[in-house]
C-alpha atoms as a PDB file:
ATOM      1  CA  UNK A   1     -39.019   3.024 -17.581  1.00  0.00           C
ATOM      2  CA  UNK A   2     -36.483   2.321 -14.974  1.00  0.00           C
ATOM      3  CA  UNK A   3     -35.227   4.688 -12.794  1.00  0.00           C
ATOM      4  CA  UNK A   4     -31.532   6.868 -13.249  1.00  0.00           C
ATOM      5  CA  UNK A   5     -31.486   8.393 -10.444  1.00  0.00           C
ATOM      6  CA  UNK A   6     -28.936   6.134  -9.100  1.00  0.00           C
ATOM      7  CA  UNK A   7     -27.103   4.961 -12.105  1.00  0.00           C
ATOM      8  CA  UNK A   8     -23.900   5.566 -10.442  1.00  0.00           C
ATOM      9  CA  UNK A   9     -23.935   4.626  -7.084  1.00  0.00           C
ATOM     10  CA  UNK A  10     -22.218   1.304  -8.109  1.00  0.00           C
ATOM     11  CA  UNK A  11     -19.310   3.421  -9.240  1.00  0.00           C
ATOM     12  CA  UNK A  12     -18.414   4.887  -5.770  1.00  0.00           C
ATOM     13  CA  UNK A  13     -18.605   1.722  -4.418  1.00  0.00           C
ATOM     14  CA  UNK A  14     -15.482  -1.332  -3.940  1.00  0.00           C
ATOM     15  CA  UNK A  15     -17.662  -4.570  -5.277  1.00  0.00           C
ATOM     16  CA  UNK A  16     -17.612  -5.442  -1.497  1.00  0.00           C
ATOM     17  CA  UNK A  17     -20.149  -7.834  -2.344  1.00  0.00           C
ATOM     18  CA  UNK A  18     -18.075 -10.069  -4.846  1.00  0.00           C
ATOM     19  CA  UNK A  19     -15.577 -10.436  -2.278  1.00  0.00           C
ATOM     20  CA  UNK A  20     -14.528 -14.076  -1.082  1.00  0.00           C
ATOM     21  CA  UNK A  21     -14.892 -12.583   2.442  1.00  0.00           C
ATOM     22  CA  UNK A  22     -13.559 -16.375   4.037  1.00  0.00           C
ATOM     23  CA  UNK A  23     -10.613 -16.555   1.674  1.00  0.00           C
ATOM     24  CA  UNK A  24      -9.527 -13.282   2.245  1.00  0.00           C
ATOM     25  CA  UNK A  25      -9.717 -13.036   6.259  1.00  0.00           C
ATOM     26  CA  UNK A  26      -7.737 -16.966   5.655  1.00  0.00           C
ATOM     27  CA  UNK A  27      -5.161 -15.055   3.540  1.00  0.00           C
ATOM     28  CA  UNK A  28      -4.712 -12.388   6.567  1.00  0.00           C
ATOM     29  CA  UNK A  29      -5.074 -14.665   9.308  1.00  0.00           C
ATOM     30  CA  UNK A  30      -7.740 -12.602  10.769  1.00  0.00           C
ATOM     31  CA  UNK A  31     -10.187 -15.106  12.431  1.00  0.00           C
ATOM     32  CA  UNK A  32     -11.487 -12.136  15.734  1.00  0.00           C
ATOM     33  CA  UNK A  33     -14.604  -9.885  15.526  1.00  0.00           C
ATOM     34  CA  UNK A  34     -15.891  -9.089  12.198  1.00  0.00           C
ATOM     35  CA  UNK A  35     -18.440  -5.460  12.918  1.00  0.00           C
ATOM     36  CA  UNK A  36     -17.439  -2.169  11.732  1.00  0.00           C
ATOM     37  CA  UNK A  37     -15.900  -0.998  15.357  1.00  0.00           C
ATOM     38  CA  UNK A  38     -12.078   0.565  15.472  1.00  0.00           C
ATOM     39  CA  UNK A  39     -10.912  -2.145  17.187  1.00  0.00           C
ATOM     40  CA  UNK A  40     -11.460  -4.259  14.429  1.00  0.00           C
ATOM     41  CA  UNK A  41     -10.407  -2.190  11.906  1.00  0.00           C
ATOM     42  CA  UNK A  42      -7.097  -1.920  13.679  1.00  0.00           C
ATOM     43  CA  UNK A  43      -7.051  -5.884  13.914  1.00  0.00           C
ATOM     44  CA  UNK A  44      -8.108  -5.661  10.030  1.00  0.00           C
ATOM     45  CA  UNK A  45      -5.319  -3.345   8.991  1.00  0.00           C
ATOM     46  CA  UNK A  46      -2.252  -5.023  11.350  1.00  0.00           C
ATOM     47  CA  UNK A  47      -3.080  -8.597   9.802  1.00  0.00           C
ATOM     48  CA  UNK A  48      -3.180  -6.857   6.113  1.00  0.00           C
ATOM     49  CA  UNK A  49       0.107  -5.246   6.413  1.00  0.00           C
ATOM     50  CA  UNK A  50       1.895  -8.264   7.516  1.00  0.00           C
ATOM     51  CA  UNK A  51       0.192 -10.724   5.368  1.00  0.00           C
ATOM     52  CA  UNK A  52       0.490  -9.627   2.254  1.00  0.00           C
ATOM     53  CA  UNK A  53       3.468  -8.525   0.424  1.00  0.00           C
ATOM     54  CA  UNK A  54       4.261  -5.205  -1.559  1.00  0.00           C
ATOM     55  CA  UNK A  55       5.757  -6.132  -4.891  1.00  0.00           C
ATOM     56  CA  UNK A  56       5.813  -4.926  -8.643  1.00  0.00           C
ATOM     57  CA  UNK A  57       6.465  -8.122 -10.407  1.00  0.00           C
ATOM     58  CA  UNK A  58       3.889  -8.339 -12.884  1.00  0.00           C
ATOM     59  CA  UNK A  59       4.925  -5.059 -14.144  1.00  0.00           C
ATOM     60  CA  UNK A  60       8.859  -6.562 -14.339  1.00  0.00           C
ATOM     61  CA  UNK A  61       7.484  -9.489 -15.868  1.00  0.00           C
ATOM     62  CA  UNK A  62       5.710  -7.383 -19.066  1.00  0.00           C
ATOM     63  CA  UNK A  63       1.971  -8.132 -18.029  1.00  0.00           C
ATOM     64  CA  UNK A  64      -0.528  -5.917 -17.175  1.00  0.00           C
ATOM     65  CA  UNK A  65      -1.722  -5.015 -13.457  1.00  0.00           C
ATOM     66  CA  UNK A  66      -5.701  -5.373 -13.614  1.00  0.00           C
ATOM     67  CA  UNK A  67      -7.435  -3.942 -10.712  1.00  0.00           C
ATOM     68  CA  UNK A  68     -10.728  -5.512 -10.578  1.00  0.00           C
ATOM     69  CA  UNK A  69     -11.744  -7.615  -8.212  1.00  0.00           C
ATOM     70  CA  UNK A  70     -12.026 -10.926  -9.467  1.00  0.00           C
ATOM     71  CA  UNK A  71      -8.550 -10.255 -11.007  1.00  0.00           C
ATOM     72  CA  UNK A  72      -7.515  -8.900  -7.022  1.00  0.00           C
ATOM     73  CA  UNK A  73      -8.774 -12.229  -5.596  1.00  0.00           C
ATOM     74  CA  UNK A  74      -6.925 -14.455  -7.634  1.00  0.00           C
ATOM     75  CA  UNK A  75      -3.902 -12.997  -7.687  1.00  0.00           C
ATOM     76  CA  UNK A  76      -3.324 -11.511  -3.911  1.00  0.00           C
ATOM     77  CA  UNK A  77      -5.405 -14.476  -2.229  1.00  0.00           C
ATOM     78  CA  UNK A  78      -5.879 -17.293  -4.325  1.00  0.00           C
ATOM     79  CA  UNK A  79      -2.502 -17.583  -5.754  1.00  0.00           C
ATOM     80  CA  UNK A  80      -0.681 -15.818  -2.471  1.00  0.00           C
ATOM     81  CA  UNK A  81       1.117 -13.082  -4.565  1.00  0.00           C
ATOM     82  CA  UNK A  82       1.395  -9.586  -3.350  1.00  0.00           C
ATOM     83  CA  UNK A  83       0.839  -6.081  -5.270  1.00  0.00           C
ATOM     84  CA  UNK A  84       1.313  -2.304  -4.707  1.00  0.00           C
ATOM     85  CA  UNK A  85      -0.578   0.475  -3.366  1.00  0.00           C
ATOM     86  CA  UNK A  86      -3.376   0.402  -6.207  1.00  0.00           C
ATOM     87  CA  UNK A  87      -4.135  -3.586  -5.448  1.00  0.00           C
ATOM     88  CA  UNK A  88      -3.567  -3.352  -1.445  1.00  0.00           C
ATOM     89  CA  UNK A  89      -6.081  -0.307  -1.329  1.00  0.00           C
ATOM     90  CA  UNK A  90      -8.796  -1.662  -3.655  1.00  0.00           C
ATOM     91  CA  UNK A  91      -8.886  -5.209  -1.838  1.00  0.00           C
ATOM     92  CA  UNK A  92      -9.017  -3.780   1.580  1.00  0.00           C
ATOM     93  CA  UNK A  93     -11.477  -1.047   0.590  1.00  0.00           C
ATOM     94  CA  UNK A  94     -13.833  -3.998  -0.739  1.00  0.00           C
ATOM     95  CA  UNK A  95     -13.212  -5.963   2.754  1.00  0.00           C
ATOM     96  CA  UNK A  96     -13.909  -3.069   4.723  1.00  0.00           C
ATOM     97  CA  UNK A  97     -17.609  -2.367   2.671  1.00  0.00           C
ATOM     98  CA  UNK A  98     -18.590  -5.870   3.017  1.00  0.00           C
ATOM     99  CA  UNK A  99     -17.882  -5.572   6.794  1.00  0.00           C
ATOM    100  CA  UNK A 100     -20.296  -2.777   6.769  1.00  0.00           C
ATOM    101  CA  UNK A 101     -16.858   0.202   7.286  1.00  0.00           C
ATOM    102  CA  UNK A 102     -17.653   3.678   5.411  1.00  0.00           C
ATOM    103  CA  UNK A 103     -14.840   3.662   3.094  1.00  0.00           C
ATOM    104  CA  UNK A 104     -13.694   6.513   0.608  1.00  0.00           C
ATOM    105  CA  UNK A 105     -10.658   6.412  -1.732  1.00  0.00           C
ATOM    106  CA  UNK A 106      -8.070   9.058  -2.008  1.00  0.00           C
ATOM    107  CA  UNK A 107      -4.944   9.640  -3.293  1.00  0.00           C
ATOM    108  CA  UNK A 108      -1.754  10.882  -2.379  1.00  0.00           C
ATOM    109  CA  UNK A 109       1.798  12.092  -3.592  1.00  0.00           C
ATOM    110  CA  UNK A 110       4.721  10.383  -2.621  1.00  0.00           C
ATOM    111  CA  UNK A 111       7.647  12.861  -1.754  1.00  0.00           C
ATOM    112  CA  UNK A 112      10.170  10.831   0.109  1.00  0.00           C
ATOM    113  CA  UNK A 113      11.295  13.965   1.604  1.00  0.00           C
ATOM    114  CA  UNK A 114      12.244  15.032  -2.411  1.00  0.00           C
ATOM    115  CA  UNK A 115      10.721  18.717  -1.373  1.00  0.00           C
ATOM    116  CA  UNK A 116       9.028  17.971  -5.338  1.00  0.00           C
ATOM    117  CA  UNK A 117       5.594  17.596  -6.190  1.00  0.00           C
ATOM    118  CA  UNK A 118       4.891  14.581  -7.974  1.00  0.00           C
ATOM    119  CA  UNK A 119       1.922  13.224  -9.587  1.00  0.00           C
ATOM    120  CA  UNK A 120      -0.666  11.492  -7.005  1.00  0.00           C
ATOM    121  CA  UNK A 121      -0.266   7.710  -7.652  1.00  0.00           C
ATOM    122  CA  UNK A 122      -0.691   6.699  -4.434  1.00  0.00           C
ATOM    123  CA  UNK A 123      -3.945   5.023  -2.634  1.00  0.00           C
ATOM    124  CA  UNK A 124      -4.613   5.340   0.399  1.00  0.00           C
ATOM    125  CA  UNK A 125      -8.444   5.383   2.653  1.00  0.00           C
ATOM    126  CA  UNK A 126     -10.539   7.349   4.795  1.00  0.00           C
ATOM    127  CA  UNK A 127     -12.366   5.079   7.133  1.00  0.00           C
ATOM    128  CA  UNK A 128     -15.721   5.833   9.202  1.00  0.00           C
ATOM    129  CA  UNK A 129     -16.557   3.061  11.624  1.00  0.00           C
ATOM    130  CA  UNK A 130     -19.593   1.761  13.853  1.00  0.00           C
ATOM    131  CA  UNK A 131     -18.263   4.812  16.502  1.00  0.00           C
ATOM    132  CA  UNK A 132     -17.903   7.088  14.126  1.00  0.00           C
ATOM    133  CA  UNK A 133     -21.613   8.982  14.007  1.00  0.00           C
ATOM    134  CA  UNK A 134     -21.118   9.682  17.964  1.00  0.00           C
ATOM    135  CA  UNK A 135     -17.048  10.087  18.503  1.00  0.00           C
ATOM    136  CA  UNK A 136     -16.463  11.795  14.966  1.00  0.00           C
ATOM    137  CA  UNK A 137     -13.334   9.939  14.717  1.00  0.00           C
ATOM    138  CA  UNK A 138     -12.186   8.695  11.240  1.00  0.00           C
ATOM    139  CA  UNK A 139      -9.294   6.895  10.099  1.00  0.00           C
ATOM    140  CA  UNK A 140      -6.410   6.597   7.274  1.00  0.00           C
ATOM    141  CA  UNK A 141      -5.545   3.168   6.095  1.00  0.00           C
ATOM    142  CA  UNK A 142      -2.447   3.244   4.439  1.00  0.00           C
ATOM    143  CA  UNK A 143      -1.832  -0.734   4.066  1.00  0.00           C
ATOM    144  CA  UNK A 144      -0.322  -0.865   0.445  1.00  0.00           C
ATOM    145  CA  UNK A 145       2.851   1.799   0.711  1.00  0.00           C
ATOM    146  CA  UNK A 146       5.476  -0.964   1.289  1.00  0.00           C
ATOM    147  CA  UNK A 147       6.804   0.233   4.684  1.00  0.00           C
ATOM    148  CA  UNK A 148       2.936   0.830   5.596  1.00  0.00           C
ATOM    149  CA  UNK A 149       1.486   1.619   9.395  1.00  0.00           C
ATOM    150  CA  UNK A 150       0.661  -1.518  10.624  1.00  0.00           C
ATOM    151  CA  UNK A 151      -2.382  -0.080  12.372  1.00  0.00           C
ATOM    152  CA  UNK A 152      -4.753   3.217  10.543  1.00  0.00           C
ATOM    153  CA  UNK A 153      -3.537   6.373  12.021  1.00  0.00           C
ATOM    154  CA  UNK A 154      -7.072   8.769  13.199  1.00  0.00           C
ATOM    155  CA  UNK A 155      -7.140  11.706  10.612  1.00  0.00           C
ATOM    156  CA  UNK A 156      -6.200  14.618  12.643  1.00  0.00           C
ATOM    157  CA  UNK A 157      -3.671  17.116  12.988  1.00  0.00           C
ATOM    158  CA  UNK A 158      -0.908  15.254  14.776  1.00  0.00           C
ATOM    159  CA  UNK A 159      -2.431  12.131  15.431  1.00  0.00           C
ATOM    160  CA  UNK A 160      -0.062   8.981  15.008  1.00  0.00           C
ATOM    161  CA  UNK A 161       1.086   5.350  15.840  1.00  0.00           C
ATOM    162  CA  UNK A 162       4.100   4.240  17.432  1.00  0.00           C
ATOM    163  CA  UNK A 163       3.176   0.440  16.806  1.00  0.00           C
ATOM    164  CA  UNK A 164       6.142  -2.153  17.598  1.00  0.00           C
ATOM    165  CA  UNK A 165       8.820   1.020  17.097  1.00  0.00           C
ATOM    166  CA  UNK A 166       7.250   2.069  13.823  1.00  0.00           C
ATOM    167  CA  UNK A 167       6.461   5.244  14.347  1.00  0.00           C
ATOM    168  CA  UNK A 168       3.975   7.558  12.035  1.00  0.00           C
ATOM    169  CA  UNK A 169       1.917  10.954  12.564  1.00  0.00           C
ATOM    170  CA  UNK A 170       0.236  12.714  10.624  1.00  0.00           C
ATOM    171  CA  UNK A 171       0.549  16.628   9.922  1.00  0.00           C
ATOM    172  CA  UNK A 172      -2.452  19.239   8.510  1.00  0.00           C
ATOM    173  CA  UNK A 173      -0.924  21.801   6.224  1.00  0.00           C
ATOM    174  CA  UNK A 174      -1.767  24.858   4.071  1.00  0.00           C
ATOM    175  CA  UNK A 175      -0.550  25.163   0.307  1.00  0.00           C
ATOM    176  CA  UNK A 176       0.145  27.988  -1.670  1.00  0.00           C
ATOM    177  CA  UNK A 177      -3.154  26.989  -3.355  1.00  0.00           C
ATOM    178  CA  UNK A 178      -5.171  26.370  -0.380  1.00  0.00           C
ATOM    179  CA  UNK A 179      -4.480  29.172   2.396  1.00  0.00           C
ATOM    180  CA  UNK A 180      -6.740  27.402   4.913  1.00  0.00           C
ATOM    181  CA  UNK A 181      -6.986  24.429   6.620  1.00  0.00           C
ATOM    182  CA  UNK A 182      -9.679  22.943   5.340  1.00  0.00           C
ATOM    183  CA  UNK A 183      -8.023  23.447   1.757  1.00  0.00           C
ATOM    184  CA  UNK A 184      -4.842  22.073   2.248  1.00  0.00           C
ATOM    185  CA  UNK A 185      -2.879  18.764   2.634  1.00  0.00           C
ATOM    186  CA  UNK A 186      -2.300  15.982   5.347  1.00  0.00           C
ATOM    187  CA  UNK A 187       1.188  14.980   5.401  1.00  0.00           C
ATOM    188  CA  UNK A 188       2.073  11.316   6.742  1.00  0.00           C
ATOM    189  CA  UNK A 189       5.808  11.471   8.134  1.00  0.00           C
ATOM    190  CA  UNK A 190       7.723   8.296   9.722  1.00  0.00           C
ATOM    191  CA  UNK A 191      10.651   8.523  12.012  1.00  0.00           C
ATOM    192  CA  UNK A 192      12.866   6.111  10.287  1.00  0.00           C
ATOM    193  CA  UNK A 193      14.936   5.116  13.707  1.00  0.00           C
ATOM    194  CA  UNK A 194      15.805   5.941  17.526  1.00  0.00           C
ATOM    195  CA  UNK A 195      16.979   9.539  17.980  1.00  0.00           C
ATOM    196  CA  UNK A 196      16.199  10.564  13.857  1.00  0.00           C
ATOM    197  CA  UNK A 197      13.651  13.542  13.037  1.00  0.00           C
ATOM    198  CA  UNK A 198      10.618  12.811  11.033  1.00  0.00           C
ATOM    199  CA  UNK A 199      10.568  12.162   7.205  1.00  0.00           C
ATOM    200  CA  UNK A 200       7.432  13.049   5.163  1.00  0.00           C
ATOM    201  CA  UNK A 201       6.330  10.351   2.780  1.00  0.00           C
ATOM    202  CA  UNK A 202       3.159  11.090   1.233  1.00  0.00           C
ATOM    203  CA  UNK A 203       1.022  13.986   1.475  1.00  0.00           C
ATOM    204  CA  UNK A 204      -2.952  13.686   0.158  1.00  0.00           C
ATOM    205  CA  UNK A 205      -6.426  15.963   0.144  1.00  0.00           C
ATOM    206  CA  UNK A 206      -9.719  14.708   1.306  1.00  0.00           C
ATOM    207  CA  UNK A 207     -11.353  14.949  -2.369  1.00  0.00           C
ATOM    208  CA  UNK A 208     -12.783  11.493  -2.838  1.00  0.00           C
ATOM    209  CA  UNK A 209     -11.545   9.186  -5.428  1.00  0.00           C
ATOM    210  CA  UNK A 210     -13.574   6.232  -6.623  1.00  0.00           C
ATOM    211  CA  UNK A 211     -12.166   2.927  -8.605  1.00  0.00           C
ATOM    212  CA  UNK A 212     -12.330   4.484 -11.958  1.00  0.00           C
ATOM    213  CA  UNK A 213      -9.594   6.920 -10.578  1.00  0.00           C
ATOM    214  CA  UNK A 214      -7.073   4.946  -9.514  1.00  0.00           C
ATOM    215  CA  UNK A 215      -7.165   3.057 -12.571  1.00  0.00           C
ATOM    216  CA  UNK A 216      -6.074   5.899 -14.495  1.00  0.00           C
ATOM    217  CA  UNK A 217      -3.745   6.400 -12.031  1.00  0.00           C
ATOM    218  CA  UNK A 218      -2.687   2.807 -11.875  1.00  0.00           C
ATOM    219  CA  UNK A 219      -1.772   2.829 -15.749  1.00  0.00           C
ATOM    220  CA  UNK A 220       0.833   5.827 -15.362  1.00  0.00           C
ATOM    221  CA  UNK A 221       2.214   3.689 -11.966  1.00  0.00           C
ATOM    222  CA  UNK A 222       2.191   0.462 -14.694  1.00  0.00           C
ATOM    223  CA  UNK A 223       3.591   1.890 -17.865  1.00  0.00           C
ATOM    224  CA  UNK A 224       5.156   5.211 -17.788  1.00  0.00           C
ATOM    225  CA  UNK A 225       9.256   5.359 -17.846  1.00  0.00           C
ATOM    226  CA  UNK A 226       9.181   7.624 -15.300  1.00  0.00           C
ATOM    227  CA  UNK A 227       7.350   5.036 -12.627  1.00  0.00           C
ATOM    228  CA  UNK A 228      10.126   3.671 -10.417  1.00  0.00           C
ATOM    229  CA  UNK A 229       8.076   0.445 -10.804  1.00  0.00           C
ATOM    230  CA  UNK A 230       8.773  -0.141 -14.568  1.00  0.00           C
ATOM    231  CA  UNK A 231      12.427  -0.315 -14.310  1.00  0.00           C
ATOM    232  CA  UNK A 232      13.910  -3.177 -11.537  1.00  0.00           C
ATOM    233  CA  UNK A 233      11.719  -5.369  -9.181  1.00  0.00           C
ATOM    234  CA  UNK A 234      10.482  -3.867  -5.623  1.00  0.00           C
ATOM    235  CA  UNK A 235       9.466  -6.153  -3.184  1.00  0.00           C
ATOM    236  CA  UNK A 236       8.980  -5.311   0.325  1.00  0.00           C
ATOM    237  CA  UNK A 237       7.645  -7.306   3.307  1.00  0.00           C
ATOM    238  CA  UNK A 238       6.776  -5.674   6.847  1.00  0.00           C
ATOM    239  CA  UNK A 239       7.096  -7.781  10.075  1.00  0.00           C
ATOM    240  CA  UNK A 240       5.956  -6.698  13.734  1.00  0.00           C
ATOM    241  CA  UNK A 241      10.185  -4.887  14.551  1.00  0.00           C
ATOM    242  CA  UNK A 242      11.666  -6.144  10.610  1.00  0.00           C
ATOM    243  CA  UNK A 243      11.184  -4.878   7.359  1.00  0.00           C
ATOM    244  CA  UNK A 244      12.567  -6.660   4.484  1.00  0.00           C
ATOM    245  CA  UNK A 245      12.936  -4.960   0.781  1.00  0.00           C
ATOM    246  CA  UNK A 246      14.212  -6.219  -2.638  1.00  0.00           C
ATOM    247  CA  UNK A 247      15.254  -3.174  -5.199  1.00  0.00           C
ATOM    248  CA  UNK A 248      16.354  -4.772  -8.266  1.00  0.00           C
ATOM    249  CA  UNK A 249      19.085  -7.553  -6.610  1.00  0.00           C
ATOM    250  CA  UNK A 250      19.684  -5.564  -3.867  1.00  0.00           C
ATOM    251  CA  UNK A 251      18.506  -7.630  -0.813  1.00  0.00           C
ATOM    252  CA  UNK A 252      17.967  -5.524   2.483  1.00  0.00           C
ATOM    253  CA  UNK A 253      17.491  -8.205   4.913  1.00  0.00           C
ATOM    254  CA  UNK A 254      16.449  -6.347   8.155  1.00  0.00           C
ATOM    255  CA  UNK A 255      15.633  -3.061   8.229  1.00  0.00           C
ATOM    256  CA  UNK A 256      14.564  -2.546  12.344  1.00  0.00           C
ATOM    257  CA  UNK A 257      12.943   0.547  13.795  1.00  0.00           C
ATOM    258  CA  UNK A 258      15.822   1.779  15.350  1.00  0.00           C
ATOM    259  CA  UNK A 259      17.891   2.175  11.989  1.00  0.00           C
ATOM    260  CA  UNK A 260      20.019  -0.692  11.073  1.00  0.00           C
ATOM    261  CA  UNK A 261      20.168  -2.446   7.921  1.00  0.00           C
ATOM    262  CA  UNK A 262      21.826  -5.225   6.622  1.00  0.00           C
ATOM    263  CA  UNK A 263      22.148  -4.769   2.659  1.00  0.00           C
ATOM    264  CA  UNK A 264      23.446  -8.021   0.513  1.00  0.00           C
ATOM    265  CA  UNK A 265      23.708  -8.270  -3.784  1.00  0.00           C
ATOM    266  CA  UNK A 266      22.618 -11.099  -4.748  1.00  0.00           C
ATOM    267  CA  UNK A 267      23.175 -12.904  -7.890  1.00  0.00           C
ATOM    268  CA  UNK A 268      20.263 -12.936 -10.394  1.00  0.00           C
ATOM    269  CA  UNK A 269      19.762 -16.559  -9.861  1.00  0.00           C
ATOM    270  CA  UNK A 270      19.549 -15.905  -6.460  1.00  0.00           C
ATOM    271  CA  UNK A 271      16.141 -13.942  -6.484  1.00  0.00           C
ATOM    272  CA  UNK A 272      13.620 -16.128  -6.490  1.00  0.00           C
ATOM    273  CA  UNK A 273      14.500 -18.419  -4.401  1.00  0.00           C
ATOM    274  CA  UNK A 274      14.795 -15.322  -1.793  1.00  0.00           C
ATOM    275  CA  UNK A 275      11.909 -14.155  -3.300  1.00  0.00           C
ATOM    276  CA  UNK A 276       9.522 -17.169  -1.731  1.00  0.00           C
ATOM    277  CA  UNK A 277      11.673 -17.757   1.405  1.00  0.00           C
ATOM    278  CA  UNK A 278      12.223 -14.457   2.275  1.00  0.00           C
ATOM    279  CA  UNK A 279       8.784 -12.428   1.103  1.00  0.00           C
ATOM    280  CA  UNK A 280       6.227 -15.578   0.490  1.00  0.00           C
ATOM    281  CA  UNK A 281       5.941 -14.843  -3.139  1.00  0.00           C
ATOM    282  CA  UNK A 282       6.605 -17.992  -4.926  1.00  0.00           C
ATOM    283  CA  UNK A 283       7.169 -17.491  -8.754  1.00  0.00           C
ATOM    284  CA  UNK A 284       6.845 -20.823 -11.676  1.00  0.00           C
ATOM    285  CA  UNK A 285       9.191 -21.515 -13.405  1.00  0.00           C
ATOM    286  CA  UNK A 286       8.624 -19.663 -16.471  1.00  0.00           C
ATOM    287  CA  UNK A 287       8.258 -16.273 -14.371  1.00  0.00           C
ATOM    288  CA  UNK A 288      11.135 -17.067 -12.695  1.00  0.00           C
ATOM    289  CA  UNK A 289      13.588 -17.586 -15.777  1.00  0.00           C
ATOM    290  CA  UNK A 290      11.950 -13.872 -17.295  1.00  0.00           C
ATOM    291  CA  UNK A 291      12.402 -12.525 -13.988  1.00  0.00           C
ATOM    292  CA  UNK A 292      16.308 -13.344 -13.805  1.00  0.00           C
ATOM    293  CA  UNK A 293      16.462 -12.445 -17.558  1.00  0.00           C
ATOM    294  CA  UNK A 294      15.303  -9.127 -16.448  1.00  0.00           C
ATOM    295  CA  UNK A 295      17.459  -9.017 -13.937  1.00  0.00           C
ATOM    296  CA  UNK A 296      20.312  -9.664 -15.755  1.00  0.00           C
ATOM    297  CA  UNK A 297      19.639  -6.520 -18.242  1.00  0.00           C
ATOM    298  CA  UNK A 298      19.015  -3.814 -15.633  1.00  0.00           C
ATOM    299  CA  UNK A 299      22.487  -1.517 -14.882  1.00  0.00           C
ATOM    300  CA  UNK A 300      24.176  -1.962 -11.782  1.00  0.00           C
ATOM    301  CA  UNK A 301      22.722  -1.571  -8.164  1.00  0.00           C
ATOM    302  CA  UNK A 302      22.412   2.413  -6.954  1.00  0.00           C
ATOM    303  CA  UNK A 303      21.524   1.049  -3.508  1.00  0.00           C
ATOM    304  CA  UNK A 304      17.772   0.812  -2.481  1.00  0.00           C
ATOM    305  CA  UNK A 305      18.099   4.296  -0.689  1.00  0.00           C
ATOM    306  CA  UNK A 306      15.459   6.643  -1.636  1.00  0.00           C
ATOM    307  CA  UNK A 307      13.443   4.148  -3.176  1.00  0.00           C
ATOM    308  CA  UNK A 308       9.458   5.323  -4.106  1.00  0.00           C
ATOM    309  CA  UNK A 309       6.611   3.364  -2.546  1.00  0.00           C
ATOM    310  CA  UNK A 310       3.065   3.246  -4.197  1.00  0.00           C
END
């Protein structure tokens, strides 16, 4: 009779080995050093962030947002397309185990600085490397949250990155559930420009999630009227000093790390053509006609201020 005793091991795992490992690192444009070390995984994490888009589309566009990797492959490298926080995570968690990384899953509430607690719908990973065993250093990889790090931030108490002006740390706190360290909550803040004080984000616990997880929470992100991502399109794109963002037809065409912004309407029409010049995602023309239908329903533009990332 065959063994059980490690019937789910597969399930903690991120199908590194069905990943098109060449395809992907093309997609990236990461052609360096491919072992486990934390200078590749920062090399790994930069070229993520700025090679593939954040965007919501498929949900917009009335389809469902499969997370399983063959799906993944097709749709983020194959056909070029970008995704949110649920797709981002689970295709770099999969890179990162077939490069021979310690990956776990969590997952994380997005505040925005709301002061609320909201649901945890947000993926994020905790990263051991080659150096790991000796240095005890681990790592966050945050590269599907829109306005990510562009480099993991180490996982203690006031660690951060000022990368290119972007600048992130990370704060340890207690709850009123979890009196000590240990049981509490890192909080990842980002000082949005020169001279402003530090916003908090997301905040997340080290309990592990696995795949499973995160689909359950990817199908309240996908469906549920209260998901910021059912109602308009957001599309966001991270450069090395620009950010650019779509929220519904509300175009915010640079968004630097010292503050400005530049904030156009467009016309319906307009979108995706902006959409593939400005972003890389390049609709057909049947998604693009339901996509400016859809458009064309939503109420008008609130502004892309306090918009939710996931």
């Amino acid at each position: 009779m065959e063994s059980t005793e490690h019937t789910g091991d597969a399930d903690r795992r991120w199908d590194g080995d069905e990943l098109d490992l060449e395809a992907y690192l093309t997609r990236i444009g990461h052609t360096g050093d491919r072992s486990p070390t934390e200078a590749n995984l920062r090399a790994l994490h930069r070229a993520h962030v700025l090679g593939i888009p954040f965007e919501n589309l498929e949900i917009v566009l009335g389809r469902p947002v499969p997370l399983d990797l063959p799906a993944l492959q097709d749709k983020l490298v194959r056909r070029a397309r970008g995704g949110y926080c649920f797709e981002h995570a689970r295709l770099f968690a999969a890179a990162l185990e077939r490069l021979g990384f310690g990956v776990s899953g969590l997952t994380s509430r997005v505040g925005m600085g709301s002061g609320r607690v909201r649901p945890a719908t947000h993926a994020v990973l905790r990263v051991e490397t080659a150096e790991t065993e000796e240095t005890g250093r681990v790592w966050i990889c945050d590269v599907g949250f829109g306005g990510s790090p562009l480099e993991p931030i180490e996982l203690a108490d006031g660690a951060g990155t000022a990368d290119s002006g972007w600048e992130f740390r990370l704060e340890r706190r207690t709850t009123p559930l979890g009196t000590t360290a240990e049981a509490g909550e890192w909080v990842l803040h980002e000082r949005p420009g020169a001279g402003d004080g530090w916003a908090d984000l997301h905040a997340f616990t080290l309990d592990p999630r696995y795949a499973i997880d995160w689909v359950v929470g990817n199908h309240y992100v996908s469906t549920h009227p209260h998901s910021p991502f059912v109602r308009r399109p957001i599309v966001q794109r991270t450069g090395p000093d620009v950010r650019h963002g779509l929220y519904g037809a509300t175009l915010v065409t640079t968004v630097r790390a010292d503050g400005s912004r530049r904030v156009r309407e467009l016309e319906p029409r307009e979108v995706p053509g902006v959409l593939g010049d400005v972003f890389g995602v390049e609709l057909d023309a049947d998604d693009s006609g339901a996509l400016v239908s859809a458009l064309e329903r939503l109420p008008a533009p609130d502004g892309p201020a306090g918009v939710p990332a996931g």
